[in-house]
C-alpha atoms as a PDB file:
ATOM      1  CA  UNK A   1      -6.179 -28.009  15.637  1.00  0.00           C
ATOM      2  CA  UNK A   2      -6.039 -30.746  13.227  1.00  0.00           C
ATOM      3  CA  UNK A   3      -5.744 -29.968   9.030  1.00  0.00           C
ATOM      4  CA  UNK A   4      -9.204 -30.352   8.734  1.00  0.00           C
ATOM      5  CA  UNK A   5     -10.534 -28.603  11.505  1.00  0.00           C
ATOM      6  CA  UNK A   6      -8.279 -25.874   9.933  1.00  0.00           C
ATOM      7  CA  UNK A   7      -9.694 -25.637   6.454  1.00  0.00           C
ATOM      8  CA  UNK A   8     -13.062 -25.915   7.891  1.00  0.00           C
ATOM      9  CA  UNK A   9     -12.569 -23.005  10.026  1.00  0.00           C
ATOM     10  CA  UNK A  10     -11.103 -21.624   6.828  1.00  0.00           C
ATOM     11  CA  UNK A  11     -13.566 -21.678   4.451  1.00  0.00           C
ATOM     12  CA  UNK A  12     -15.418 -20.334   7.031  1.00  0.00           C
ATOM     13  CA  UNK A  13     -13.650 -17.210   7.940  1.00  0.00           C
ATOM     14  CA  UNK A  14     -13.808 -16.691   3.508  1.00  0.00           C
ATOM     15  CA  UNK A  15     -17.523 -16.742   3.314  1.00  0.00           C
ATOM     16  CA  UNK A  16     -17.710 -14.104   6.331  1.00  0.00           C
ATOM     17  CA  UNK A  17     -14.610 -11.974   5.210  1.00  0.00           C
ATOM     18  CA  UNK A  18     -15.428  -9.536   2.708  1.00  0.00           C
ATOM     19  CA  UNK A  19     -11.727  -9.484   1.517  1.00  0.00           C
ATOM     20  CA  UNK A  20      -8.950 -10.836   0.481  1.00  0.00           C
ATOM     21  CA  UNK A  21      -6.235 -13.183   2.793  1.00  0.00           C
ATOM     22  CA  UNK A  22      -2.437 -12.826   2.324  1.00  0.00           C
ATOM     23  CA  UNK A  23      -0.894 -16.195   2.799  1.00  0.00           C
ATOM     24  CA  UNK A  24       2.626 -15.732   4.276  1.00  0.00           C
ATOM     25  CA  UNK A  25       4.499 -17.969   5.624  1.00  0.00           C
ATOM     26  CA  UNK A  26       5.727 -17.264   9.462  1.00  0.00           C
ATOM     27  CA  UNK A  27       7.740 -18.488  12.231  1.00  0.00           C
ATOM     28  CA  UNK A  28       5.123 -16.819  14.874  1.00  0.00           C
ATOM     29  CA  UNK A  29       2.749 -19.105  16.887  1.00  0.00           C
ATOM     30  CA  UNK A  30      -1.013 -19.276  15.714  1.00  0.00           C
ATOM     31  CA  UNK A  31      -1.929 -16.983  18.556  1.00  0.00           C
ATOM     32  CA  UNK A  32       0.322 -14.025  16.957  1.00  0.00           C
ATOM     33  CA  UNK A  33      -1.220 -14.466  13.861  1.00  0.00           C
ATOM     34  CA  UNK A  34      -4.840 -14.158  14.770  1.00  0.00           C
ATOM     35  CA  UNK A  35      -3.708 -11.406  17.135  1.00  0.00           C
ATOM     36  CA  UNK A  36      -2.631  -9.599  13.640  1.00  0.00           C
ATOM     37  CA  UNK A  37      -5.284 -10.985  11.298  1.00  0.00           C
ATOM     38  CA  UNK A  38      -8.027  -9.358  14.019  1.00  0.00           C
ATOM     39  CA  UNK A  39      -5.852  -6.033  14.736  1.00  0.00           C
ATOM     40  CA  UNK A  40      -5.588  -5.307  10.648  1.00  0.00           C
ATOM     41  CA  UNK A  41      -9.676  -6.054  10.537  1.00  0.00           C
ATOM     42  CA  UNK A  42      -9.691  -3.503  13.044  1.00  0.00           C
ATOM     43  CA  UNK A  43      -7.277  -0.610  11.434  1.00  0.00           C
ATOM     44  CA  UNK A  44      -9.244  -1.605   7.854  1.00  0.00           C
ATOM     45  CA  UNK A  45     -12.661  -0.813   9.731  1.00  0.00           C
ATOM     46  CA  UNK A  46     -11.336   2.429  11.041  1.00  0.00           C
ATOM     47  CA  UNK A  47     -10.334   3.529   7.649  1.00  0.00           C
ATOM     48  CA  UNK A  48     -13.814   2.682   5.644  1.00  0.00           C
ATOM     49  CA  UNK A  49     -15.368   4.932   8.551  1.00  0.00           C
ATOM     50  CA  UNK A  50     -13.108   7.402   8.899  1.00  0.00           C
ATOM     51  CA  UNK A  51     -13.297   8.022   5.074  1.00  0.00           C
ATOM     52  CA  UNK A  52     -17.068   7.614   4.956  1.00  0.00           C
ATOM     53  CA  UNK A  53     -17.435  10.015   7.732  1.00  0.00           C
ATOM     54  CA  UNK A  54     -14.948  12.551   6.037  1.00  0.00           C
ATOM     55  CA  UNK A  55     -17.163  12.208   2.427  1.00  0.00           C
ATOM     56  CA  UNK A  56     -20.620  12.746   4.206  1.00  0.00           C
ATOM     57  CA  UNK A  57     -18.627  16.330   5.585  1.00  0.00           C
ATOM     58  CA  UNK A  58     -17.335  17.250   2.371  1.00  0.00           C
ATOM     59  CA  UNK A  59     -20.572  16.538   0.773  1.00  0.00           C
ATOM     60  CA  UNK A  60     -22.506  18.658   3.372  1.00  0.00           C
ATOM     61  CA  UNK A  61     -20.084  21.700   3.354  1.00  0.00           C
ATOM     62  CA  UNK A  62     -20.121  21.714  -0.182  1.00  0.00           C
ATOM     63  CA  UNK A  63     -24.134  21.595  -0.226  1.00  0.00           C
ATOM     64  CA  UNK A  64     -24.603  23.994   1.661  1.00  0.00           C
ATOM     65  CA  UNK A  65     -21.965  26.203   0.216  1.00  0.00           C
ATOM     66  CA  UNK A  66     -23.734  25.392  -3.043  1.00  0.00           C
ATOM     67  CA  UNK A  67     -27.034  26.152  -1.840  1.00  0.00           C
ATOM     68  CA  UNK A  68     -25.916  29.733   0.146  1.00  0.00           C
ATOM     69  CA  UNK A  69     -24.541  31.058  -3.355  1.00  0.00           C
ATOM     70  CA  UNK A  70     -27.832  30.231  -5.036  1.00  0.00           C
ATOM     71  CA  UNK A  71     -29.914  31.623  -2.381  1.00  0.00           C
ATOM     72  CA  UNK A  72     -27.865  35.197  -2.534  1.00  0.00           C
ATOM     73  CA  UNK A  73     -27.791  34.954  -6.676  1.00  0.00           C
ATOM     74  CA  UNK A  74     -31.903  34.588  -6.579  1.00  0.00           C
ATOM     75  CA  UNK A  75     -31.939  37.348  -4.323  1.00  0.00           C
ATOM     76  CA  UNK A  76     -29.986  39.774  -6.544  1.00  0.00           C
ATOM     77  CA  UNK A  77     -31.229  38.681  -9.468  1.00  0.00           C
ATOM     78  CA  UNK A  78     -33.877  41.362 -11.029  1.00  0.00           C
ATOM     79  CA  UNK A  79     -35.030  39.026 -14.203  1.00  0.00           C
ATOM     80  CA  UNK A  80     -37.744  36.929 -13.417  1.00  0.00           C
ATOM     81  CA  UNK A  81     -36.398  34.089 -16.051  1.00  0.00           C
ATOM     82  CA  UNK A  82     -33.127  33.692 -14.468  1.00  0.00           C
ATOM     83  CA  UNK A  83     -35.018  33.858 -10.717  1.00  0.00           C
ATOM     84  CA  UNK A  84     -36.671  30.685 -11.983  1.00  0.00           C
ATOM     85  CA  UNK A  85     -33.750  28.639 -12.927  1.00  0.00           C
ATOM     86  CA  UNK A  86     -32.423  29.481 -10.277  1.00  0.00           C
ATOM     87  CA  UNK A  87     -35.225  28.599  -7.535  1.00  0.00           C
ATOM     88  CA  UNK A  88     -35.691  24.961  -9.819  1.00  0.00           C
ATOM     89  CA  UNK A  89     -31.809  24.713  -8.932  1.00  0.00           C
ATOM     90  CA  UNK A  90     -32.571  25.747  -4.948  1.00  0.00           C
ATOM     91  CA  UNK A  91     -35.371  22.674  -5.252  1.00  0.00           C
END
């Protein structure tokens, strides 16, 4: 791979990559790097959808946590005021 067919395949790799590139300089062949360059893509997709996956279950559990307590406060609720708030909260 010649210097020019590198920074072409450079600039590239920056207008796809939504990220940014460590340059470090390394005694390991070109193979080994893209080896690690693909595997740390890899471990940094993981991580976006692990956490998005553990947000959309917190957000859900705490919903409908949320929305059980409101249901059982309209139900014991004997004022007719505070039963409205209370179902414009529930919708």
């Amino acid at each position: 791979m010649t210097g020019e067919e590198y920074k072409k395949a450079l600039k590239q790799y920056h207008k796809l990559s939504d990220r940014h590139i460590l340059v470090a300089e390394t005694d390991m062949p070109y193979s080994d790097v893209l080896k690690i360059v693909i595997l740390s893509d890899k471990i940094r997709k993981a991580g976006n959808e692990l956490v998005g996956l553990m947000r959309k279950n917190y957000d859900q559990l705490f919903r409908t946590k949320r929305y059980r307590k409101l249901l059982s406060l309209y139900g014991n609720t004997g004022d007719k005021a505070k039963r409205k708030i209370l179902a414009n909260q529930l919708n």
